[in-house]
PDB file of N, CA and C in Angstrom:
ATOM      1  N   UNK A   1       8.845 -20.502   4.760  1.00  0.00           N
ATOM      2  CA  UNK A   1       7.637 -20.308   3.975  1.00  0.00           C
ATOM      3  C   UNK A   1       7.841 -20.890   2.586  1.00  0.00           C
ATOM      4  N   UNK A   2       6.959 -21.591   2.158  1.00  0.00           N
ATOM      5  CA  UNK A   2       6.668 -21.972   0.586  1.00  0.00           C
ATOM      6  C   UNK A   2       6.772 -20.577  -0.558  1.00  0.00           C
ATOM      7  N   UNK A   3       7.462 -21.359  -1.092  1.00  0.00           N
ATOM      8  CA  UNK A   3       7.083 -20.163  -2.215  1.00  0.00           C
ATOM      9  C   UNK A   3       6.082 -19.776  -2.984  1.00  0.00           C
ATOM     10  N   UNK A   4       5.192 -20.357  -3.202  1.00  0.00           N
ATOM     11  CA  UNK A   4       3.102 -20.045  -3.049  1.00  0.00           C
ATOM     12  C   UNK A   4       3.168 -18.655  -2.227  1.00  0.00           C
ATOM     13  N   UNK A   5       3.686 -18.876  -1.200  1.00  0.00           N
ATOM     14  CA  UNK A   5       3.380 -18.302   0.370  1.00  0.00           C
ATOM     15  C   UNK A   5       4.079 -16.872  -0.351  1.00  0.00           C
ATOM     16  N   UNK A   6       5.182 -16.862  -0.722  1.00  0.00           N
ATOM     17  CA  UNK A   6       5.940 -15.760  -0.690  1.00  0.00           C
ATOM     18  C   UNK A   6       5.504 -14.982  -2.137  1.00  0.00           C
ATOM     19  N   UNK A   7       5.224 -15.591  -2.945  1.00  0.00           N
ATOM     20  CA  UNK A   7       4.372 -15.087  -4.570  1.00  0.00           C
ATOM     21  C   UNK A   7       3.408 -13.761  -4.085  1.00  0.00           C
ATOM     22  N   UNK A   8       2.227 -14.708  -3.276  1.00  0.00           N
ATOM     23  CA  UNK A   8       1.235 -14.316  -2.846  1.00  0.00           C
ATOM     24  C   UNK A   8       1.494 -12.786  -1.751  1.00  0.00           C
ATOM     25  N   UNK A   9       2.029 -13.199  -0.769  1.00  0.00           N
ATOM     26  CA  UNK A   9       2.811 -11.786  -0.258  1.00  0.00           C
ATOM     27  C   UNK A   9       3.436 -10.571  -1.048  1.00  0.00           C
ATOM     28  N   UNK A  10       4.096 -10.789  -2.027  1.00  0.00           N
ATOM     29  CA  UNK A  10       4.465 -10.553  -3.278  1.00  0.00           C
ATOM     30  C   UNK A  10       3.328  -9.497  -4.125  1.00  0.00           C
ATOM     31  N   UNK A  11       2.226 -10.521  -4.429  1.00  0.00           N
ATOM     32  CA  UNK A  11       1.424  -9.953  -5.108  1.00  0.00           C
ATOM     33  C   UNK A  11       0.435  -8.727  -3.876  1.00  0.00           C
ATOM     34  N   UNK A  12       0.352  -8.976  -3.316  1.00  0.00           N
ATOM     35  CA  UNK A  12      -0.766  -8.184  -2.544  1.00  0.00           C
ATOM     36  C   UNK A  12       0.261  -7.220  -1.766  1.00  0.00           C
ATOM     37  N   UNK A  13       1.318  -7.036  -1.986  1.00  0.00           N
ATOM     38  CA  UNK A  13       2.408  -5.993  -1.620  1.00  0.00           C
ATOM     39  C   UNK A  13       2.160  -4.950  -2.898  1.00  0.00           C
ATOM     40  N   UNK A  14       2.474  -5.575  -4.007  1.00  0.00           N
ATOM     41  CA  UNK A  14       2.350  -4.659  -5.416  1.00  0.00           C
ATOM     42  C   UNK A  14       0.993  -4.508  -5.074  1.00  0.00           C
ATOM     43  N   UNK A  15       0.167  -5.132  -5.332  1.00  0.00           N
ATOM     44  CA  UNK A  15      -1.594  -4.143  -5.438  1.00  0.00           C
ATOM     45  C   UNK A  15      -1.773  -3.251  -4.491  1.00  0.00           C
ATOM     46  N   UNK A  16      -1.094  -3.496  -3.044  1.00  0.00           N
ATOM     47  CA  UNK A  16      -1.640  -2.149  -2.225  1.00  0.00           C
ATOM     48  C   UNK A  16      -0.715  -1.233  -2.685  1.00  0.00           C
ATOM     49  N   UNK A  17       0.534  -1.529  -3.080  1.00  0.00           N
ATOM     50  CA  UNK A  17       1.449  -0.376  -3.105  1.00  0.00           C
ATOM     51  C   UNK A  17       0.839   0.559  -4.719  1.00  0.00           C
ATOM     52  N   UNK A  18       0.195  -0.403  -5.967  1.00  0.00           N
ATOM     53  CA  UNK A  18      -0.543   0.171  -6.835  1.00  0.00           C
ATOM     54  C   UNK A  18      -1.550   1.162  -6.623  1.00  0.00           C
ATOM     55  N   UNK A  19      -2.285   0.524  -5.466  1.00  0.00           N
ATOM     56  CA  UNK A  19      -3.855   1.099  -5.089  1.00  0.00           C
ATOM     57  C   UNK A  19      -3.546   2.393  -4.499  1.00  0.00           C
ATOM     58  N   UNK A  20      -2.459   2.621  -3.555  1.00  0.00           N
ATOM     59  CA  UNK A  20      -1.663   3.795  -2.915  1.00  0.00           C
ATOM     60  C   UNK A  20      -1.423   4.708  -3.786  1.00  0.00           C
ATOM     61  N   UNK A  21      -0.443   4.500  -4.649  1.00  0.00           N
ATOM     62  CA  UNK A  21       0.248   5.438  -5.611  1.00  0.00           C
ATOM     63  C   UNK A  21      -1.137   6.091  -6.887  1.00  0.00           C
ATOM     64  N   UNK A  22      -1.804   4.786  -6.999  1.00  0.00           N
ATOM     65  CA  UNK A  22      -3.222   5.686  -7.932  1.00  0.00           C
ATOM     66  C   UNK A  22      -3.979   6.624  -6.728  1.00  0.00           C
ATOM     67  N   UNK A  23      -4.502   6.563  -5.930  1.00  0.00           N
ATOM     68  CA  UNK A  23      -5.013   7.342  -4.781  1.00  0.00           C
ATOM     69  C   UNK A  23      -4.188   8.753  -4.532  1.00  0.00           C
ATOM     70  N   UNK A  24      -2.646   8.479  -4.100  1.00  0.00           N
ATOM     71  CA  UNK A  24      -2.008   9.731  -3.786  1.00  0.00           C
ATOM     72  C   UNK A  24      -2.320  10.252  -5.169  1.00  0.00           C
ATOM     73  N   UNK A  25      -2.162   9.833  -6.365  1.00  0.00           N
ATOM     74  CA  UNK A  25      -2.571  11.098  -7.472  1.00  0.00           C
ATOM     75  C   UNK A  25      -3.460  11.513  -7.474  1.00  0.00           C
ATOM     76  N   UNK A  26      -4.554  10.838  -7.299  1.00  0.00           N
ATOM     77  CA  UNK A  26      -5.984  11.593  -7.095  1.00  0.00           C
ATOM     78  C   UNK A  26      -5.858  12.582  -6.239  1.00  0.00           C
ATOM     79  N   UNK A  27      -5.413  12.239  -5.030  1.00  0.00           N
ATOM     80  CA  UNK A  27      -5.139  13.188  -3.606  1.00  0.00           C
ATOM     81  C   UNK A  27      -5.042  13.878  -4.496  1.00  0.00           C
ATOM     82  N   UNK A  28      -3.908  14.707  -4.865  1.00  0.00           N
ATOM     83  CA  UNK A  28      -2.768  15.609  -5.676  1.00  0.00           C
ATOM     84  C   UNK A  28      -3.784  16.602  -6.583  1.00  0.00           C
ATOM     85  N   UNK A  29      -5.037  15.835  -7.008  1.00  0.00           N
ATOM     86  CA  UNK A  29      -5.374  16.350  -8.030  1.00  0.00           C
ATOM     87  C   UNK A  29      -7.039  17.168  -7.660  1.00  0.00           C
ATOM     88  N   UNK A  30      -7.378  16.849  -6.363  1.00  0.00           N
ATOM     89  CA  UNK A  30      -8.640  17.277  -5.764  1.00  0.00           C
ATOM     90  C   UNK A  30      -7.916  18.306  -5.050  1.00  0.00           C
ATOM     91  N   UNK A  31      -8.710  19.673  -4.486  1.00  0.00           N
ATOM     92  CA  UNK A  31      -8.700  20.753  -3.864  1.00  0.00           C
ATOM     93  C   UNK A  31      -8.228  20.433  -2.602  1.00  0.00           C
ATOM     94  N   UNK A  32      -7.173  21.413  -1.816  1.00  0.00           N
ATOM     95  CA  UNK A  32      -6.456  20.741  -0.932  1.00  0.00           C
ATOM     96  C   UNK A  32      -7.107  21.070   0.357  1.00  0.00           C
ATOM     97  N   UNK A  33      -8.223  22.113  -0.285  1.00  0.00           N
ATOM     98  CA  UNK A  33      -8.682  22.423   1.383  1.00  0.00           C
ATOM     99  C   UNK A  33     -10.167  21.702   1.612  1.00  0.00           C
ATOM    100  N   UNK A  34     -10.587  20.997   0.559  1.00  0.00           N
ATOM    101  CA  UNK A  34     -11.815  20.026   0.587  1.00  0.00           C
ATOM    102  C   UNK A  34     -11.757  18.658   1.716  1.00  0.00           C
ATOM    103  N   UNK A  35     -13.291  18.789   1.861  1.00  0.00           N
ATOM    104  CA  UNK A  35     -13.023  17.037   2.564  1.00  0.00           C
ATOM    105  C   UNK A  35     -12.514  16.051   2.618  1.00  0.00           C
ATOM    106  N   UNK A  36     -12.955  15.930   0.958  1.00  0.00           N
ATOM    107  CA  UNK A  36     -11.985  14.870  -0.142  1.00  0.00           C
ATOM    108  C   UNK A  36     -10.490  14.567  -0.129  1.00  0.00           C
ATOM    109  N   UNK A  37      -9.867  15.723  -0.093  1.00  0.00           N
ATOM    110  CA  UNK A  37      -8.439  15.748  -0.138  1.00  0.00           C
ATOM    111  C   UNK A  37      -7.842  14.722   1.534  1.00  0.00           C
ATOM    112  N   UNK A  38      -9.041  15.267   2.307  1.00  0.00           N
ATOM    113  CA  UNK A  38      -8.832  14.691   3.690  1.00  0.00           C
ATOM    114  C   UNK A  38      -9.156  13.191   3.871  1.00  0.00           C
ATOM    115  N   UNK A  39     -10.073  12.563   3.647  1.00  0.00           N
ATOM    116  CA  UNK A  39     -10.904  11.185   3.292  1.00  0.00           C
ATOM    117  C   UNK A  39      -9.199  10.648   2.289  1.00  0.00           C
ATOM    118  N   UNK A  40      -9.070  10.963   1.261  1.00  0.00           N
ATOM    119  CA  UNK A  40      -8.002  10.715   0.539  1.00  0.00           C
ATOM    120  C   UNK A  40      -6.866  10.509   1.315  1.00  0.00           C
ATOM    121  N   UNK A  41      -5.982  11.540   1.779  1.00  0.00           N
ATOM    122  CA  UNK A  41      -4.915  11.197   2.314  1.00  0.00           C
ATOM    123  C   UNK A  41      -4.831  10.480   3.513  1.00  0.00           C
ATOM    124  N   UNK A  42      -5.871   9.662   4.327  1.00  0.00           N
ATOM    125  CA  UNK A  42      -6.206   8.967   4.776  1.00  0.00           C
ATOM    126  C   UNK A  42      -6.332   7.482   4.471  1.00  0.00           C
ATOM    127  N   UNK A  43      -6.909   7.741   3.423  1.00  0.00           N
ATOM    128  CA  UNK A  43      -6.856   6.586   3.019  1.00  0.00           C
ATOM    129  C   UNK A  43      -5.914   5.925   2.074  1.00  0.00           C
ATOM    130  N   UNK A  44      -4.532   6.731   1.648  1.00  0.00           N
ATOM    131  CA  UNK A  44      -3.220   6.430   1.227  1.00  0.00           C
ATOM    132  C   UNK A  44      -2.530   6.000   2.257  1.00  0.00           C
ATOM    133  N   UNK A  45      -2.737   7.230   3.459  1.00  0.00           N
ATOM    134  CA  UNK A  45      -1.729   6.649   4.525  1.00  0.00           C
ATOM    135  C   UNK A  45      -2.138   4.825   5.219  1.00  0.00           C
ATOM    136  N   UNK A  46      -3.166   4.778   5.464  1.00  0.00           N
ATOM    137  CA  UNK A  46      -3.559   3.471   5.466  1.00  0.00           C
ATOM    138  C   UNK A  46      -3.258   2.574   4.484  1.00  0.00           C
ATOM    139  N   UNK A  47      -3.202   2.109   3.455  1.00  0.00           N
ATOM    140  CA  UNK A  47      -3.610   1.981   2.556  1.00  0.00           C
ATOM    141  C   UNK A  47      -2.301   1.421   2.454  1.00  0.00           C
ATOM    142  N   UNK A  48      -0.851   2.429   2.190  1.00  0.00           N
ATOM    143  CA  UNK A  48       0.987   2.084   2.230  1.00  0.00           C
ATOM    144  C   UNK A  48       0.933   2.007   3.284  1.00  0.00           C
ATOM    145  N   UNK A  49       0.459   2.052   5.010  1.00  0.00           N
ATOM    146  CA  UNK A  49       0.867   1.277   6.222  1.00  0.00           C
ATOM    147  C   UNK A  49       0.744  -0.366   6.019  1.00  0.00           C
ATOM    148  N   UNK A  50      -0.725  -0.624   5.447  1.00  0.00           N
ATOM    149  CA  UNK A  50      -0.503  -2.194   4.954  1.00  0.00           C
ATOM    150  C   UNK A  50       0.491  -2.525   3.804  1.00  0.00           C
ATOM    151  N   UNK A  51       0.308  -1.964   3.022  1.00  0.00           N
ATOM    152  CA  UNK A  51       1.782  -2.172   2.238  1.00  0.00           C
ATOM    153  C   UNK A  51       2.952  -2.383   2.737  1.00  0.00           C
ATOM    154  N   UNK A  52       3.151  -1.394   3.458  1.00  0.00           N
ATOM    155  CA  UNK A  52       4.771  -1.438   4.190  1.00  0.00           C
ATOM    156  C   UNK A  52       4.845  -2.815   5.033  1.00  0.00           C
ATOM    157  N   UNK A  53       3.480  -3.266   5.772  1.00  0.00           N
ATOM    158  CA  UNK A  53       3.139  -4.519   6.481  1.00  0.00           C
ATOM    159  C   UNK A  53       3.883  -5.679   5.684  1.00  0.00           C
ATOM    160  N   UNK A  54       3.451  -5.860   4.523  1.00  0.00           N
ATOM    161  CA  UNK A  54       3.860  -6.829   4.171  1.00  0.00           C
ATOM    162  C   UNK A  54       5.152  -7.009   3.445  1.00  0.00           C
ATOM    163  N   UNK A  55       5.550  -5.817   2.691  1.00  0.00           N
ATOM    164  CA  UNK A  55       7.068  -5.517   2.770  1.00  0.00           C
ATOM    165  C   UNK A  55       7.795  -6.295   3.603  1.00  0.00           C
ATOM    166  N   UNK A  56       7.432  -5.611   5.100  1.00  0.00           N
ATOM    167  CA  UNK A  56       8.092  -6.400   5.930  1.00  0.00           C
ATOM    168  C   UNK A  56       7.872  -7.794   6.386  1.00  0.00           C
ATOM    169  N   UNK A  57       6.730  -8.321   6.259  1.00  0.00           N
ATOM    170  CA  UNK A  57       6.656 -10.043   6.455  1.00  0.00           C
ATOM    171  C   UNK A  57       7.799 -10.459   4.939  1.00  0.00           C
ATOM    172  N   UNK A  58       7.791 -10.071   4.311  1.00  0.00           N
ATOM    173  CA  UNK A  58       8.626 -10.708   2.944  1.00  0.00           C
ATOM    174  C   UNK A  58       9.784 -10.471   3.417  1.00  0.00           C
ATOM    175  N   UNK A  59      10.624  -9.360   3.890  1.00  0.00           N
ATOM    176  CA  UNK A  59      11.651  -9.455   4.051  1.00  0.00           C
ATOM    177  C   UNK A  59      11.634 -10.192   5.090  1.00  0.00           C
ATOM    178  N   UNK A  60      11.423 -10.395   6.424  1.00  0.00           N
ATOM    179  CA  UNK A  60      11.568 -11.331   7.333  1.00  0.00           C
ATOM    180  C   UNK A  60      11.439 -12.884   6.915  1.00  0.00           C
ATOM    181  N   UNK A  61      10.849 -13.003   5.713  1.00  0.00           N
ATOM    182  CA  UNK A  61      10.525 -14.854   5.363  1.00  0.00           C
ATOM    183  C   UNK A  61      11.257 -14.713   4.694  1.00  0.00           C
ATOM    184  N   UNK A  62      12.520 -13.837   3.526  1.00  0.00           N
ATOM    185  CA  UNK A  62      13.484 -14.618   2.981  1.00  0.00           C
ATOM    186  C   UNK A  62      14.343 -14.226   3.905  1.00  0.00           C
ATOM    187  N   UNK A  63      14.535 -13.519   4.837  1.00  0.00           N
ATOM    188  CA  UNK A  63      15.664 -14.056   5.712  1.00  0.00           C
ATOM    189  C   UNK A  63      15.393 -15.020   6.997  1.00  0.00           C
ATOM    190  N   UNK A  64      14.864 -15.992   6.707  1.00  0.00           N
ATOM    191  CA  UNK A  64      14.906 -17.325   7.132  1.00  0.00           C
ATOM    192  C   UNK A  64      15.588 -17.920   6.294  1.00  0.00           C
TER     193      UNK A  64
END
C-alpha cells in the first residue's frame, strides 16, 4: 500500500476511535436505565467495531 493509502487509514482510525470515546462519555453521563443510554451504547459498540476494523487493515499493510 502507498502511503496516501496508509495516512488515510490512519486518519479515519483516529476519528472513529475519537467519535467512540466522545459517545462512551455521553453514554456515562445519561441515565442508565433510559433508552438513550441503550441507543448509545450501541452505537459505541459499533462505532470501535469499525475502528478496531481498521486498526487491523493498518496493521496487516505495514506488515507487508
Amino acid at each position: 500500500m502507498t502511503d496516501f493509502v496508509l495516512k488515510e487509514l490512519r486518519l479515519r482510525h483516529a476519528t472513529l476511535d475519537l467519535k467512540a470515546e466522545r459517545l462512551r462519555t455521553e453514554w456515562r453521563t445519561v441515565p442508565a436505565t433510559g433508552p438513550r443510554a441503550a441507543a448509545l451504547g450501541r452505537q459505541v459498540k459499533e462505532i470501535q467495531a469499525q475502528a478496531d476494523n481498521y486498526a487491523a487493515l493498518i496493521e496487516a499493510a505495514e506488515a507487508m
